[in-house]
C-alpha atoms as a PDB file:
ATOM      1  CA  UNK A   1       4.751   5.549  21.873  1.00  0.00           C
ATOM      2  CA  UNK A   2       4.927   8.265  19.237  1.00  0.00           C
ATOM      3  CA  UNK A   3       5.143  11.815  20.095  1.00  0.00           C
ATOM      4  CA  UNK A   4       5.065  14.457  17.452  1.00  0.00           C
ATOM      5  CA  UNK A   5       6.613  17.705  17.677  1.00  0.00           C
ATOM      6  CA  UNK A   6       4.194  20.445  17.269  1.00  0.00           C
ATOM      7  CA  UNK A   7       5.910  24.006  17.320  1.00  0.00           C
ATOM      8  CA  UNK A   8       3.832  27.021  17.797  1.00  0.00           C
ATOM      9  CA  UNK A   9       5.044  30.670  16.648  1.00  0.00           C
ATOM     10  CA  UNK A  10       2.881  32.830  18.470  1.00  0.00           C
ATOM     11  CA  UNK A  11       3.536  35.661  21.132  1.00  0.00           C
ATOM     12  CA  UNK A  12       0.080  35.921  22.806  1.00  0.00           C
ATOM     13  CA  UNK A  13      -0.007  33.316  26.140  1.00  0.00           C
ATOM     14  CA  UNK A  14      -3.465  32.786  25.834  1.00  0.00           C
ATOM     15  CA  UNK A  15      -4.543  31.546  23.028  1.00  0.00           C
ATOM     16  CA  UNK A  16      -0.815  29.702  22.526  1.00  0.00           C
ATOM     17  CA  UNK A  17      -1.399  27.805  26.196  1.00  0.00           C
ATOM     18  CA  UNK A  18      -5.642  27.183  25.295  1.00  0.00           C
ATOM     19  CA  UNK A  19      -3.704  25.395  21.785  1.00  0.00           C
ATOM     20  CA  UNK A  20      -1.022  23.967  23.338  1.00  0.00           C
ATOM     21  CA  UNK A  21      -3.201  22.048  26.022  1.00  0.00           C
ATOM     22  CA  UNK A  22      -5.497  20.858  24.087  1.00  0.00           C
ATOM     23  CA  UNK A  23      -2.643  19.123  21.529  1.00  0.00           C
ATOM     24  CA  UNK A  24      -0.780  17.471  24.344  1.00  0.00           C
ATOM     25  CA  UNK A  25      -4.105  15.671  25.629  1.00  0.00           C
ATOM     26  CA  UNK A  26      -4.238  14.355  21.884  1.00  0.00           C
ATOM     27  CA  UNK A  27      -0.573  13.066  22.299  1.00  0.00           C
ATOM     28  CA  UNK A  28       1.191  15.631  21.115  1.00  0.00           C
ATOM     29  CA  UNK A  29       4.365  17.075  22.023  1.00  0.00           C
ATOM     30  CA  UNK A  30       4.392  20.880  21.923  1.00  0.00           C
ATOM     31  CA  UNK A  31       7.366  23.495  22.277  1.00  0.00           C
ATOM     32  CA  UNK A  32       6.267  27.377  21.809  1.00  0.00           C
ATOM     33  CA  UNK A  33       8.053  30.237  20.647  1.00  0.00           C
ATOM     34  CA  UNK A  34       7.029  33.986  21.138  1.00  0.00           C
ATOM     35  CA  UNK A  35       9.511  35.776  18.563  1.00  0.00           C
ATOM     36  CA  UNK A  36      10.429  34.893  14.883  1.00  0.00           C
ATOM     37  CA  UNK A  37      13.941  34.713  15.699  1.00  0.00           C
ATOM     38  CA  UNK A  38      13.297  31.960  18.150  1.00  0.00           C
ATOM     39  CA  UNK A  39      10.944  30.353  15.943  1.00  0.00           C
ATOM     40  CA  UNK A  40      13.470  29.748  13.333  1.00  0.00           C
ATOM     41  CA  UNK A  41      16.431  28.439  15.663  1.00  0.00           C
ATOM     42  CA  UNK A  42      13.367  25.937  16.940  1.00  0.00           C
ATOM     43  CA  UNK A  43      12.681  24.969  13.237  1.00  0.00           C
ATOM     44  CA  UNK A  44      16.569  24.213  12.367  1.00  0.00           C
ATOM     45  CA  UNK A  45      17.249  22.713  15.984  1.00  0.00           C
ATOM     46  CA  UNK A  46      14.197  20.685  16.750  1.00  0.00           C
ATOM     47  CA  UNK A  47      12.753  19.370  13.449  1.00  0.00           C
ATOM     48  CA  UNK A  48       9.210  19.288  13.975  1.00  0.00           C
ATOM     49  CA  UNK A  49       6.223  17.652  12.758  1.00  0.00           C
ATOM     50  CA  UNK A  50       4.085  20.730  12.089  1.00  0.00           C
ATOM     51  CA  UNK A  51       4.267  24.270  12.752  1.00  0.00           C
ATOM     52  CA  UNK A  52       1.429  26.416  13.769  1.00  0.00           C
ATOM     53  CA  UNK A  53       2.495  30.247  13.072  1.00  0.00           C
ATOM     54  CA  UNK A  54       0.872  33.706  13.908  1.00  0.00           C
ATOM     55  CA  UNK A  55       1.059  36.033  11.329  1.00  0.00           C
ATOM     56  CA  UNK A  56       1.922  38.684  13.320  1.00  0.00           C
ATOM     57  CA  UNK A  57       4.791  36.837  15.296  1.00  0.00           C
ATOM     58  CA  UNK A  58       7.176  39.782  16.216  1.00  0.00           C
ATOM     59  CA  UNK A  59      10.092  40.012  14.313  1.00  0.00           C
ATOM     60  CA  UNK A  60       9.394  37.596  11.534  1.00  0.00           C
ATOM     61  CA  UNK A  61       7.690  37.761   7.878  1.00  0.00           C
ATOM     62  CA  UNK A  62       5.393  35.132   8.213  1.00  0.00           C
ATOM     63  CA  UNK A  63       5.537  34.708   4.317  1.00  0.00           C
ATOM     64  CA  UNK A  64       9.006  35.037   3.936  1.00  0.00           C
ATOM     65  CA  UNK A  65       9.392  32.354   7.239  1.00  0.00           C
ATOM     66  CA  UNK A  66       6.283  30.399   4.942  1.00  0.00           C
ATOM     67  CA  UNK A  67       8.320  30.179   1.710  1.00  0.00           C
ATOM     68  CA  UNK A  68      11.250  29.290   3.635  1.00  0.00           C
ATOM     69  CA  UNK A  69       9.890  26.190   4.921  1.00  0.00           C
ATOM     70  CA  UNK A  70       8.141  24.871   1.767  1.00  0.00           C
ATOM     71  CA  UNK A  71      11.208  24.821  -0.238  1.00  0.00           C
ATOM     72  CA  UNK A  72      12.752  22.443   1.930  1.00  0.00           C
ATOM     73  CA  UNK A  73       9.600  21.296   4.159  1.00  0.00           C
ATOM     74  CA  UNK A  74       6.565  19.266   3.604  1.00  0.00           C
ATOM     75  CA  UNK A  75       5.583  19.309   7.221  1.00  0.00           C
ATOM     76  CA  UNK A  76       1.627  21.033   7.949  1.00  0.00           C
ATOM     77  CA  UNK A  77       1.871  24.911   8.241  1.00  0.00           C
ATOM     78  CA  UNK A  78      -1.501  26.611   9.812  1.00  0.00           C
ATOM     79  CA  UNK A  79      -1.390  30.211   9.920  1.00  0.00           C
ATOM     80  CA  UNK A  80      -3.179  32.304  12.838  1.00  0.00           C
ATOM     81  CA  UNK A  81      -4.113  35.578  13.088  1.00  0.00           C
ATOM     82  CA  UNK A  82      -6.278  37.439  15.527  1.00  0.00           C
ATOM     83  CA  UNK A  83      -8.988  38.341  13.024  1.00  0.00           C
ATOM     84  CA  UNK A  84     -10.196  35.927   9.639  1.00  0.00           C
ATOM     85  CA  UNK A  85      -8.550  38.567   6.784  1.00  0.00           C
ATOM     86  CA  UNK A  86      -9.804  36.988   2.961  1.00  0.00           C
ATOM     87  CA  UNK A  87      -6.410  38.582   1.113  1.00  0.00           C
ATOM     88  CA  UNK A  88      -4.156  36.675   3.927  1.00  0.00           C
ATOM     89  CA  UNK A  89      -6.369  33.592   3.512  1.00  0.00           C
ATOM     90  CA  UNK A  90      -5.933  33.440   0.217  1.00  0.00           C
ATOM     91  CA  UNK A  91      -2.374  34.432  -0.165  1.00  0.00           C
ATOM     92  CA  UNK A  92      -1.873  31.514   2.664  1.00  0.00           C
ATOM     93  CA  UNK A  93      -3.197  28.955   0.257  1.00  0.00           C
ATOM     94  CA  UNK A  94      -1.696  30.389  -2.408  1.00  0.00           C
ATOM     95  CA  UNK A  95       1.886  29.967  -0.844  1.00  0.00           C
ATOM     96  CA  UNK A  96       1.305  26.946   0.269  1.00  0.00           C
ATOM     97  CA  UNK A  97      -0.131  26.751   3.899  1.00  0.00           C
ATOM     98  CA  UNK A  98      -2.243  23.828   4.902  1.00  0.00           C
ATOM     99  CA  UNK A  99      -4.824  26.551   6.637  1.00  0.00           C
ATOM    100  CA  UNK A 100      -5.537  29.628   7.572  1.00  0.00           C
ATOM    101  CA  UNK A 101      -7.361  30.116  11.313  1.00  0.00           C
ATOM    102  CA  UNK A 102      -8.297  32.941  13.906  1.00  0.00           C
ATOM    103  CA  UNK A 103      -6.848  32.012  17.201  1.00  0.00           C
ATOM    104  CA  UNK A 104     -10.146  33.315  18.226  1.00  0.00           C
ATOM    105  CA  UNK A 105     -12.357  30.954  16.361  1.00  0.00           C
ATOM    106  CA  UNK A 106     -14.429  29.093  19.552  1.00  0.00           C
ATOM    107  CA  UNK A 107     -12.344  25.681  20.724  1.00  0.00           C
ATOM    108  CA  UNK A 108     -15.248  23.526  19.546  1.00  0.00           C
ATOM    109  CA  UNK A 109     -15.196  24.884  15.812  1.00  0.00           C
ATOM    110  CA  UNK A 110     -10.947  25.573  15.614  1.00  0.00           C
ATOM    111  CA  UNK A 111      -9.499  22.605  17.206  1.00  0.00           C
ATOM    112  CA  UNK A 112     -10.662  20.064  15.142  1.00  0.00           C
ATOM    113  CA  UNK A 113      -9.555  21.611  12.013  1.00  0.00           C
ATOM    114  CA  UNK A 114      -5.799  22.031  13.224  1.00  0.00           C
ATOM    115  CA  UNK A 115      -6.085  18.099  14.478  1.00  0.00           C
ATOM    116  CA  UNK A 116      -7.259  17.559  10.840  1.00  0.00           C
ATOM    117  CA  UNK A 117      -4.868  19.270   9.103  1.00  0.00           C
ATOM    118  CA  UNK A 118      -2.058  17.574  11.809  1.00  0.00           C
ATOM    119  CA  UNK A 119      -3.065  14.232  10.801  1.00  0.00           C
ATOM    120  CA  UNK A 120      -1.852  14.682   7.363  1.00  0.00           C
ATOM    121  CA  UNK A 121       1.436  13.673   8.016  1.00  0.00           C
ATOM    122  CA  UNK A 122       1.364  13.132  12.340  1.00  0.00           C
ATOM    123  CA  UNK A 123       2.384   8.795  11.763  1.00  0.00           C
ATOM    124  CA  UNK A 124       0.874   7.935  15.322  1.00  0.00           C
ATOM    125  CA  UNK A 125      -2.336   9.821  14.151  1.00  0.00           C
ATOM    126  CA  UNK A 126      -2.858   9.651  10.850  1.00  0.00           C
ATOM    127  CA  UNK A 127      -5.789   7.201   9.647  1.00  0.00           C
ATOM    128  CA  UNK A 128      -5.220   3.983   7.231  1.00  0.00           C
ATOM    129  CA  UNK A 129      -3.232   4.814   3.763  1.00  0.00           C
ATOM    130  CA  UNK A 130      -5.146   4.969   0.836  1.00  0.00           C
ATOM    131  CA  UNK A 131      -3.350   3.154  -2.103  1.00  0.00           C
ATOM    132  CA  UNK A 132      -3.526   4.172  -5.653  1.00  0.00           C
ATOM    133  CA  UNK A 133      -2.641   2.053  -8.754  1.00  0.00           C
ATOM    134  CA  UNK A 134      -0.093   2.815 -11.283  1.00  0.00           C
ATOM    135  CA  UNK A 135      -1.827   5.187 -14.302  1.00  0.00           C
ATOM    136  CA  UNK A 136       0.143   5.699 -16.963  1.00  0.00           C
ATOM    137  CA  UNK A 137       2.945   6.959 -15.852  1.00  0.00           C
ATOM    138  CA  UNK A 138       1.804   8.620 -12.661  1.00  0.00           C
ATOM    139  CA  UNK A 139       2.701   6.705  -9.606  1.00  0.00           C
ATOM    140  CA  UNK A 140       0.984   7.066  -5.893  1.00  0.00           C
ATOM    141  CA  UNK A 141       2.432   5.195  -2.847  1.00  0.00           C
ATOM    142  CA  UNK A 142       0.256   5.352   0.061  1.00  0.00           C
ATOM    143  CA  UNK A 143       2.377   3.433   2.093  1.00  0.00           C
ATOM    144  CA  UNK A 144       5.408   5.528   2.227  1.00  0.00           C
ATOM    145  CA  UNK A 145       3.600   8.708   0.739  1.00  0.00           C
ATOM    146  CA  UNK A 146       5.859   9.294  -2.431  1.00  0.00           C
ATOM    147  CA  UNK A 147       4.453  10.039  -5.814  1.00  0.00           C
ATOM    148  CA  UNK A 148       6.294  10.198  -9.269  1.00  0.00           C
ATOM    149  CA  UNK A 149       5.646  11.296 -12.636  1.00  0.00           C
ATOM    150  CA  UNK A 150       6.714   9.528 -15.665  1.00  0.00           C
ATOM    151  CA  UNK A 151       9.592   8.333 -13.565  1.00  0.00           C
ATOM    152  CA  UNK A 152      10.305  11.865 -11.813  1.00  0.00           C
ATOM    153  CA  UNK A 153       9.803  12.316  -8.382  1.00  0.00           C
ATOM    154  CA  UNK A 154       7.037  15.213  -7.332  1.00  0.00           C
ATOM    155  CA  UNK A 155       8.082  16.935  -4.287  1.00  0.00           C
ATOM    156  CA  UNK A 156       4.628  17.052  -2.970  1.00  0.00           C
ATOM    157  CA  UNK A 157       3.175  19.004   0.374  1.00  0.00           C
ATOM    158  CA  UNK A 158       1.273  16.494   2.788  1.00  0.00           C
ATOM    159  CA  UNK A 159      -1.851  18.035   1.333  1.00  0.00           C
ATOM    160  CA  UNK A 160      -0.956  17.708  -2.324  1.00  0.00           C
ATOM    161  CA  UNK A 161      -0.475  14.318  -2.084  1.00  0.00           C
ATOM    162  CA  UNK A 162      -3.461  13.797  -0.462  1.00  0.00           C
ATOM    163  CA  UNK A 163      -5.036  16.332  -3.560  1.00  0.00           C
ATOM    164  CA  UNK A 164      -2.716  13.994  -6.194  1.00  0.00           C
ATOM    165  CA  UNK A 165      -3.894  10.834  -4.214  1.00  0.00           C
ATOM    166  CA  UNK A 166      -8.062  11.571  -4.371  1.00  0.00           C
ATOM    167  CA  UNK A 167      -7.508  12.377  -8.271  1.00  0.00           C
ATOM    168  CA  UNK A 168      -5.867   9.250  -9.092  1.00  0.00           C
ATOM    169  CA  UNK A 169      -8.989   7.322  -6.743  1.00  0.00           C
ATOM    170  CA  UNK A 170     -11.272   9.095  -9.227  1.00  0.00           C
ATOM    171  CA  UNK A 171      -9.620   9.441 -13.131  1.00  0.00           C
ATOM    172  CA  UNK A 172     -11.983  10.746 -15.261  1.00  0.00           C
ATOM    173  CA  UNK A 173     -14.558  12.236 -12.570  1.00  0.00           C
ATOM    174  CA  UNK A 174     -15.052  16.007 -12.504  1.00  0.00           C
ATOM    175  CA  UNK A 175     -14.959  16.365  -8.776  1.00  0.00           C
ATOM    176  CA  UNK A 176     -16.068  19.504  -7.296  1.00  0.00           C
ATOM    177  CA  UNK A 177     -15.101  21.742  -5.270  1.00  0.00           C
ATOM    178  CA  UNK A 178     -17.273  20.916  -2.229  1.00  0.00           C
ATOM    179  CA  UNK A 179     -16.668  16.884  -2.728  1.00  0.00           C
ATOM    180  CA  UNK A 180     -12.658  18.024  -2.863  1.00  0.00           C
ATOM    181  CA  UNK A 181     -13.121  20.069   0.216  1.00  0.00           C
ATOM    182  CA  UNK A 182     -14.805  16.990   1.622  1.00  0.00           C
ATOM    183  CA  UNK A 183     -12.281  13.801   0.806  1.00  0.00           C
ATOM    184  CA  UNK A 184      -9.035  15.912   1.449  1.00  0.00           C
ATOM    185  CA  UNK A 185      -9.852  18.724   3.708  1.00  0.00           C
ATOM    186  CA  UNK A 186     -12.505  16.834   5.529  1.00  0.00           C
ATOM    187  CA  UNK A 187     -14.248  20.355   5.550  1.00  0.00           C
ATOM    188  CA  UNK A 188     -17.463  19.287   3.970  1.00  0.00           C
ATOM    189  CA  UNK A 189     -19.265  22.895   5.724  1.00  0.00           C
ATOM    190  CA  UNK A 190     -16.559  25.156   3.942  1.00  0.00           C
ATOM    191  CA  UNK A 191     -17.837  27.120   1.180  1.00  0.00           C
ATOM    192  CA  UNK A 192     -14.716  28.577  -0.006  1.00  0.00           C
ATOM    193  CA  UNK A 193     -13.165  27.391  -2.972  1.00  0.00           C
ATOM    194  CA  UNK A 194      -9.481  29.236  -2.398  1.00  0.00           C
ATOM    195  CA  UNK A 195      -7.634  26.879  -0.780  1.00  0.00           C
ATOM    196  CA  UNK A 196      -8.907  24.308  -3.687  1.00  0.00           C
ATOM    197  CA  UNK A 197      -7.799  26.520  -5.992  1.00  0.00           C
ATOM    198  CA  UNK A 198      -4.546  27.135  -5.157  1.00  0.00           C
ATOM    199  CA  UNK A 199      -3.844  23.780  -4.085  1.00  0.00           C
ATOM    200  CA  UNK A 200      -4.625  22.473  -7.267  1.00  0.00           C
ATOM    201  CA  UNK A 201      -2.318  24.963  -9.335  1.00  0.00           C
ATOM    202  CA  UNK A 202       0.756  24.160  -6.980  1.00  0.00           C
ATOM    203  CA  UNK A 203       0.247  20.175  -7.926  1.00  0.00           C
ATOM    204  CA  UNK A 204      -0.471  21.411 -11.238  1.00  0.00           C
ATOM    205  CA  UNK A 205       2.785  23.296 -11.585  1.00  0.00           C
ATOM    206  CA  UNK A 206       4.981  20.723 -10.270  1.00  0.00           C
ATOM    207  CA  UNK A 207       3.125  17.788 -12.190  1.00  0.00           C
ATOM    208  CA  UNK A 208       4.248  20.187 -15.591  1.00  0.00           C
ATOM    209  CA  UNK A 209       7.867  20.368 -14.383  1.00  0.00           C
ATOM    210  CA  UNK A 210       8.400  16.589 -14.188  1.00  0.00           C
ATOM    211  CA  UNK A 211       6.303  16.180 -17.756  1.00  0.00           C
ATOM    212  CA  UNK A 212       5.915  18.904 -19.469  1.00  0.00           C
ATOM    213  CA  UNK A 213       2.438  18.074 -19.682  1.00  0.00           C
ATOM    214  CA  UNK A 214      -0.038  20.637 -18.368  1.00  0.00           C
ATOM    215  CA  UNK A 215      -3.554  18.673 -19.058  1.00  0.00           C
ATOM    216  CA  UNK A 216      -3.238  15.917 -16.389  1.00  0.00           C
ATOM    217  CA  UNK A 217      -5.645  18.018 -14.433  1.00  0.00           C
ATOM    218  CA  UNK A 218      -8.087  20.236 -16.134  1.00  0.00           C
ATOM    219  CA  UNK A 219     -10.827  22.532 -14.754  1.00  0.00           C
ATOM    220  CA  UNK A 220     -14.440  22.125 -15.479  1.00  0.00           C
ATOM    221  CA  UNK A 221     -15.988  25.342 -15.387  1.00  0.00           C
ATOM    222  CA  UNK A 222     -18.260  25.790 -12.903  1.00  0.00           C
ATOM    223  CA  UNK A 223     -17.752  22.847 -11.147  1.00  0.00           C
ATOM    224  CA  UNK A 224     -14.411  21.602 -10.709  1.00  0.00           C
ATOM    225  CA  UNK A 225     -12.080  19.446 -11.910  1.00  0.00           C
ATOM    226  CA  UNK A 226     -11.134  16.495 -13.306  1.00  0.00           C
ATOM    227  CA  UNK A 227      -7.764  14.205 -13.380  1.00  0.00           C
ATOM    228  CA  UNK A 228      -7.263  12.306 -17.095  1.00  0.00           C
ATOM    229  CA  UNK A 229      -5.554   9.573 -17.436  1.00  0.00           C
ATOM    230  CA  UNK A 230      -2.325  10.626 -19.745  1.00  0.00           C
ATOM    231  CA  UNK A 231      -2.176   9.418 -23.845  1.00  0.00           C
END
């Protein structure tokens, strides 16, 4: 049977037992840490799945602990706090987080979205691979979740792929922000547009540094934005 490895960085029992609990009756396994120390011995010795990490985890900088696992990490990364701050939300999805939650938010509201976000990548939980056809030089593989650019590998984030994945479903569609928010963050209630935002400039970014091309995805103002098909 599989077992993922969830790890959760957070120092308060509470809320860390209430989230713990409720991901081993999904199947999960969970190990918690309470200090940023032990959080990063857990991440080198243990190799999990995801990692769920409080912002104000003692003796860690979340961001610095954030951009150390993205560089070598595609694994989901939810950040917690105590209280929903907008300039940590953003700077969250700006450096690459998956989401940013209260550990406060009510059980019925919260625990979906970190299932969600867990099923990005989770194998015994994720739903059916979509597949996407060859375009021009951009290649999607649903099956083992790898995606190239004229030939170049894209070291993608769960969630970008799934971003890259949607686009190449839909070439030529301006998609907005709320149908985005709906097909890859299964969020169809959020209003926010940050974590599209910034989503969409990290694939962007990487996309240019395999091509040198910086018009596979363009923004439609006021709406959205749309993936062409390359010349």
């Amino acid at each position: 049977m599989c077992a993922p490895l969830v790890l959760i960085a957070l120092h308060l029992d509470r809320p860390a037992e209430v989230i713990a609990s409720m991901l081993r009756e999904q199947g999960y396994r969970v190990e918690r840490t309470a200090d940023g120390a032990a959080a990063e011995r857990a991440l080198l010795e243990l190799s999990p799945d995801a990692l769920l990490l409080g912002v104000h985890l003692p003796d860690c900088d979340p961001w610095k602990l954030l951009g150390r696992v993205r560089a070598v990490n595609d694994m989901p990364v939810l950040l917690f706090s105590a209280e929903y701050v907008a300039d940590d939300a953003i700077r969250a999805y700006r450096e690459g987080a998956d989401d940013y939650l209260s550990y406060l938010t009510p059980s019925a509201e919260g625990f979906p979205r970190i299932v969600r976000r867990l099923t990005r990548r989770v194998p015994c939980a994720a739903g059916a691979a979509r597949a996407a056809a060859p375009q021009n030089g951009l290649q999607v593989d649903a099956a083992t979740r790898a995606a190239s650019a004229d030939g170049v590998p894209l070291a993608l984030t769960a969630l970008e792929f799934d971003l890259l994945s949607t686009f190449a479903e839909h070439p030529g569609q301006a998609l907005t922000y709320e149908q985005l928010l709906r097909l890859v963050w299964h969020d169809a209630a959020d209003s926010g547009h940050a974590r599209v935002k910034y989503a969409v400039l990290r694939l962007r970014r990487k996309i240019a540094a395999a091509t040198g091309d910086t018009t596979w995805i363009s923004t439609v103002r006021g709406v959205g934005y749309r993936y062409r098909l390359p010349e």
